[in-house]
N, C-alpha and C. Protein backbone atom coordinates (compact mmCIF):
# COMPACT_ATOMS: atom_id res chain seq x y z
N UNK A 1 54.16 401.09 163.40
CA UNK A 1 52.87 400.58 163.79
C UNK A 1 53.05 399.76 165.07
N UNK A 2 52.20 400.18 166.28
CA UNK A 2 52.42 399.26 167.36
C UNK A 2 51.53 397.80 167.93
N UNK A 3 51.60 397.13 168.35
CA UNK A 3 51.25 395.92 168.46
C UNK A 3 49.11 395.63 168.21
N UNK A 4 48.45 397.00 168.75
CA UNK A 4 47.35 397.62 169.12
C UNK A 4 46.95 397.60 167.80
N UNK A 5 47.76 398.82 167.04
CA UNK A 5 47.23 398.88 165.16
C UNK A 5 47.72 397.40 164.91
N UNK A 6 48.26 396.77 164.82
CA UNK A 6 48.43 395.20 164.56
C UNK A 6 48.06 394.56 164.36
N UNK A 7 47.10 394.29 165.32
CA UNK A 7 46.08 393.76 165.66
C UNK A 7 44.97 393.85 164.89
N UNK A 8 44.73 395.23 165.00
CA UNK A 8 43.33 395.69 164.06
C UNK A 8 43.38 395.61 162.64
N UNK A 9 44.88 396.36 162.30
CA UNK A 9 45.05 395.61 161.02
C UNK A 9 44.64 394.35 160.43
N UNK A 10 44.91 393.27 161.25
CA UNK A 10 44.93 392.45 160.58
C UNK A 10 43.49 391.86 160.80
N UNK A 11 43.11 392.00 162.25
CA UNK A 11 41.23 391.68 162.60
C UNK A 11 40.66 391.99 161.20
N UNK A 12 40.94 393.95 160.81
CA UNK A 12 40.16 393.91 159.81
C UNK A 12 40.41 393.20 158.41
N UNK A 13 41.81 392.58 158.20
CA UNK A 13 41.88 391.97 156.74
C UNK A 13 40.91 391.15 157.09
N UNK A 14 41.06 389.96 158.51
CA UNK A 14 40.74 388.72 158.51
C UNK A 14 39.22 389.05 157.49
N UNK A 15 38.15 390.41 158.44
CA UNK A 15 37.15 389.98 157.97
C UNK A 15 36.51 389.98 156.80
N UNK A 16 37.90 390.80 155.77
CA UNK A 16 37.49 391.09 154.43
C UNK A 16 37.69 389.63 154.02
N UNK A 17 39.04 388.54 153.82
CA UNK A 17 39.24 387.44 153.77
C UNK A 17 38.16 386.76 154.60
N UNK A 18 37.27 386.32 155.43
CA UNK A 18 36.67 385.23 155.98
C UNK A 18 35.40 385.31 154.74
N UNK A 19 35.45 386.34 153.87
CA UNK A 19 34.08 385.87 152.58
C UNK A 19 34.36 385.15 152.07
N UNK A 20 35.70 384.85 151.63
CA UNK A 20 36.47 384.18 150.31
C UNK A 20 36.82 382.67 151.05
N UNK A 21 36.25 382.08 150.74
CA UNK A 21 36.59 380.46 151.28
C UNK A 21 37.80 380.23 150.86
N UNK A 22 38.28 380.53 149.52
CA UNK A 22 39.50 379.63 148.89
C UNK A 22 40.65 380.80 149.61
N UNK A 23 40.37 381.59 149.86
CA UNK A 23 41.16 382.60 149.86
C UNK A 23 41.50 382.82 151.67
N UNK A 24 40.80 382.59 152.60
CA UNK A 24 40.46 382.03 153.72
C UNK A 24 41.36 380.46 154.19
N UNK A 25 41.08 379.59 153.10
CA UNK A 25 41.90 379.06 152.93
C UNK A 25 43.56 379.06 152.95
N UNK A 26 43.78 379.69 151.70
CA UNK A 26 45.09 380.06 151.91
C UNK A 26 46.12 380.45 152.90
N UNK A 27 45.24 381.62 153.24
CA UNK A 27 45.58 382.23 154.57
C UNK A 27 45.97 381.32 155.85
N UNK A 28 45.12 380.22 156.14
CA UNK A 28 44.92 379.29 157.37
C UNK A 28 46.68 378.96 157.13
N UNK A 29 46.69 378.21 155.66
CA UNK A 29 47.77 377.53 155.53
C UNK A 29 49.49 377.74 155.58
N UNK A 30 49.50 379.25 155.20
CA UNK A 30 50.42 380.15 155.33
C UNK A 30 50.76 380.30 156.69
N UNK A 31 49.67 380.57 157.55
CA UNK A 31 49.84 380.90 159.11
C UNK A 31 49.76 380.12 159.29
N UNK A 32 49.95 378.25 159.01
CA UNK A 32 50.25 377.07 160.02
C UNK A 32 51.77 376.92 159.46
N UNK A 33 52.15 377.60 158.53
CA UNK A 33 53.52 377.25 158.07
C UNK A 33 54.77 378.56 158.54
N UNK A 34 54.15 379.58 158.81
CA UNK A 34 54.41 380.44 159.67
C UNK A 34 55.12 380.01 161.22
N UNK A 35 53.81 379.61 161.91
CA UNK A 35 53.54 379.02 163.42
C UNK A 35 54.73 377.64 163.31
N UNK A 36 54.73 376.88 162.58
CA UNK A 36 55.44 375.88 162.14
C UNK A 36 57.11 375.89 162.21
N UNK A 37 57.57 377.27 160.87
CA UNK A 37 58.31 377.59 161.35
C UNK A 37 59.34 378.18 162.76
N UNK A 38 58.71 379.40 163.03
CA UNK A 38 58.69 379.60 164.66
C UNK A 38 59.09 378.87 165.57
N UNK A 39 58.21 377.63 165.41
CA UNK A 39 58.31 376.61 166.57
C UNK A 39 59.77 375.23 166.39
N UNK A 40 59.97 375.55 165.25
CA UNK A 40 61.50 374.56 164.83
C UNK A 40 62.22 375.06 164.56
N UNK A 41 62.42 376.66 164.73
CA UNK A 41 63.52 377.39 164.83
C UNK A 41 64.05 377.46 166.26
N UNK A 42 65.54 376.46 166.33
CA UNK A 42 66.04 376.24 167.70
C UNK A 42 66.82 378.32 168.28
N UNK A 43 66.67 378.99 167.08
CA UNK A 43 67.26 380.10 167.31
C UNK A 43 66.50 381.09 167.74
N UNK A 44 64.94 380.73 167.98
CA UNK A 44 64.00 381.59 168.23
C UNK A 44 64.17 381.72 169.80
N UNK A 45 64.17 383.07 170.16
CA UNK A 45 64.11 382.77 171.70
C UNK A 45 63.62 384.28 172.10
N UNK A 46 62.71 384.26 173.92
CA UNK A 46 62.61 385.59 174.25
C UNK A 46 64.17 386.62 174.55
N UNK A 47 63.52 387.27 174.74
CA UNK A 47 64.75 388.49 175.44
C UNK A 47 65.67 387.67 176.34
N UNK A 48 64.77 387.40 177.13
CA UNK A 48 64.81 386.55 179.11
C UNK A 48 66.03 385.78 178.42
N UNK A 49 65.78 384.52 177.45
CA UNK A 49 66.02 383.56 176.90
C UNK A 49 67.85 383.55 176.51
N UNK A 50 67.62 384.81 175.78
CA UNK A 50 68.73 385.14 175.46
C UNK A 50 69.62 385.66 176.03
N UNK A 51 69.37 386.76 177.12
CA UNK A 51 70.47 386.94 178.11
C UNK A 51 70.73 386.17 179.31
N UNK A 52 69.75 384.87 179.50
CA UNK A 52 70.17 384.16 180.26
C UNK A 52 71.53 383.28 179.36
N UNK A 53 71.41 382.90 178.11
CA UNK A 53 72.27 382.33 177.47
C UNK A 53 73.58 383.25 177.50
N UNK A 54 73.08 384.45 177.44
CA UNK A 54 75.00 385.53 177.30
C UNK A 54 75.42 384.61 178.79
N UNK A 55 74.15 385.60 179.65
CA UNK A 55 75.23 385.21 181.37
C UNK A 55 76.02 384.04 181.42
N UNK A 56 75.00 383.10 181.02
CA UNK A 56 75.88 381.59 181.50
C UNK A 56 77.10 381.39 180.64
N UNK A 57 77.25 382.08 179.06
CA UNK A 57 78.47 381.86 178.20
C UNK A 57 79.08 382.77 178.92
N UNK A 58 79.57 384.06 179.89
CA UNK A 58 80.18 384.71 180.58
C UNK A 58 80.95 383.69 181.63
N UNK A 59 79.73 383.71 182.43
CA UNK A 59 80.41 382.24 183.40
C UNK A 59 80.93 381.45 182.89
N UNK A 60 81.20 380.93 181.64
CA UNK A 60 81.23 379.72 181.51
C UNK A 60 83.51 380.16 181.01
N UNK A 61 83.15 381.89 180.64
CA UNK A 61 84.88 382.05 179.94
C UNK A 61 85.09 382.77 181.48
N UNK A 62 84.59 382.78 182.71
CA UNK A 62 85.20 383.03 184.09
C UNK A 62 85.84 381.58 184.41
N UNK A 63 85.05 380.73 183.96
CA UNK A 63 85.69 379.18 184.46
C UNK A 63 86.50 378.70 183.46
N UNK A 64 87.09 379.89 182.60
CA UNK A 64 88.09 379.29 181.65
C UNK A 64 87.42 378.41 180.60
N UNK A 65 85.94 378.17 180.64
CA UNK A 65 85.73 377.07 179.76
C UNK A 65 85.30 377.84 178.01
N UNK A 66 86.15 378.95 177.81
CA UNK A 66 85.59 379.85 176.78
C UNK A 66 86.60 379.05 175.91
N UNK A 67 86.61 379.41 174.41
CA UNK A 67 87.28 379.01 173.43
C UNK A 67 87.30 380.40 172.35
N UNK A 68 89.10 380.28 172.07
CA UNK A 68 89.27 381.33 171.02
C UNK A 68 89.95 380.76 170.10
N UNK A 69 89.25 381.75 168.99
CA UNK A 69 90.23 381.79 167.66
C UNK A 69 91.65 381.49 167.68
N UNK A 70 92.43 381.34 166.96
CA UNK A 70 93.84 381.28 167.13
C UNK A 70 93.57 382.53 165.90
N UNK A 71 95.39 383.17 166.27
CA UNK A 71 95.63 383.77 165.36
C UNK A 71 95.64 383.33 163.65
N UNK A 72 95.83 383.99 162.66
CA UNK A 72 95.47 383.85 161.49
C UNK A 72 94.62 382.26 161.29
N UNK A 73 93.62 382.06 162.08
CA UNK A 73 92.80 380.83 162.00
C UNK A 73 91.68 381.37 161.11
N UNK A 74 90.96 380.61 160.09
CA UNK A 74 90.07 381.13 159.48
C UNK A 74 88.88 380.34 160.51
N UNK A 75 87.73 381.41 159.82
CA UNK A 75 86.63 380.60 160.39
C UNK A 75 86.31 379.29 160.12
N UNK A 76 86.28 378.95 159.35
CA UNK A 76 85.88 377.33 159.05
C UNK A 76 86.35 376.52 159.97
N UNK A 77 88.07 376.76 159.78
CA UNK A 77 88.97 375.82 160.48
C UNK A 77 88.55 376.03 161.90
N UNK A 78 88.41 377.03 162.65
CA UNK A 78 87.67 377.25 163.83
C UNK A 78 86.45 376.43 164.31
N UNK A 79 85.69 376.48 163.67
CA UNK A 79 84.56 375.89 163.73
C UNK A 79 84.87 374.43 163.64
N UNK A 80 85.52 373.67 162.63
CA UNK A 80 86.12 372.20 162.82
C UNK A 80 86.37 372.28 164.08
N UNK A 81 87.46 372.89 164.49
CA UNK A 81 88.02 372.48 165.77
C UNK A 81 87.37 372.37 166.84
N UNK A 82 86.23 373.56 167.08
CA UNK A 82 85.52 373.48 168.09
C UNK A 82 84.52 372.53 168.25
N UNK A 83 83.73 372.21 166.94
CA UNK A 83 82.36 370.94 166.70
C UNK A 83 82.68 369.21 167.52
């Protein structure tokens, strides 16, 4: 389904839901906790967003400033070391 049916999809739930007050209700509250989420997720990001973040971690292991695993290092211990 593309963004177009999406849309309409959901236009038309809204207008079956906008009879039902309590139910209308609900809905509002779900989609502020939705929107909510979204917005305090530091991991949410566009496309743009994200390959600007690869490039600069590229540059950043050209300037040597990358960090690796050691051999038989588990992840955890990795992660200590690096935090």
């Amino acid at each position: 389904m593309n963004a177009v049916q999406l849309d309409a999809d959901i236009l038309r739930n809204l207008g079956i839901i906008a009879e039902d007050e309590t139910m209308l209700d609900k809905v509002a509250k779900y989609l502020r906790r939705v929107v909510k989420q979204m917005t305090d997720d530091p991991t949410l990001m566009s496309k743009e967003e994200f390959f600007a973040r690869v490039d600069e971690a590229r540059e950043d292991i050209k300037l040597g400033k990358g960090v690796k695993m050691k051999a038989n290092e588990s992840l955890d211990d990795f992660l200590k070391r690096v935090a």
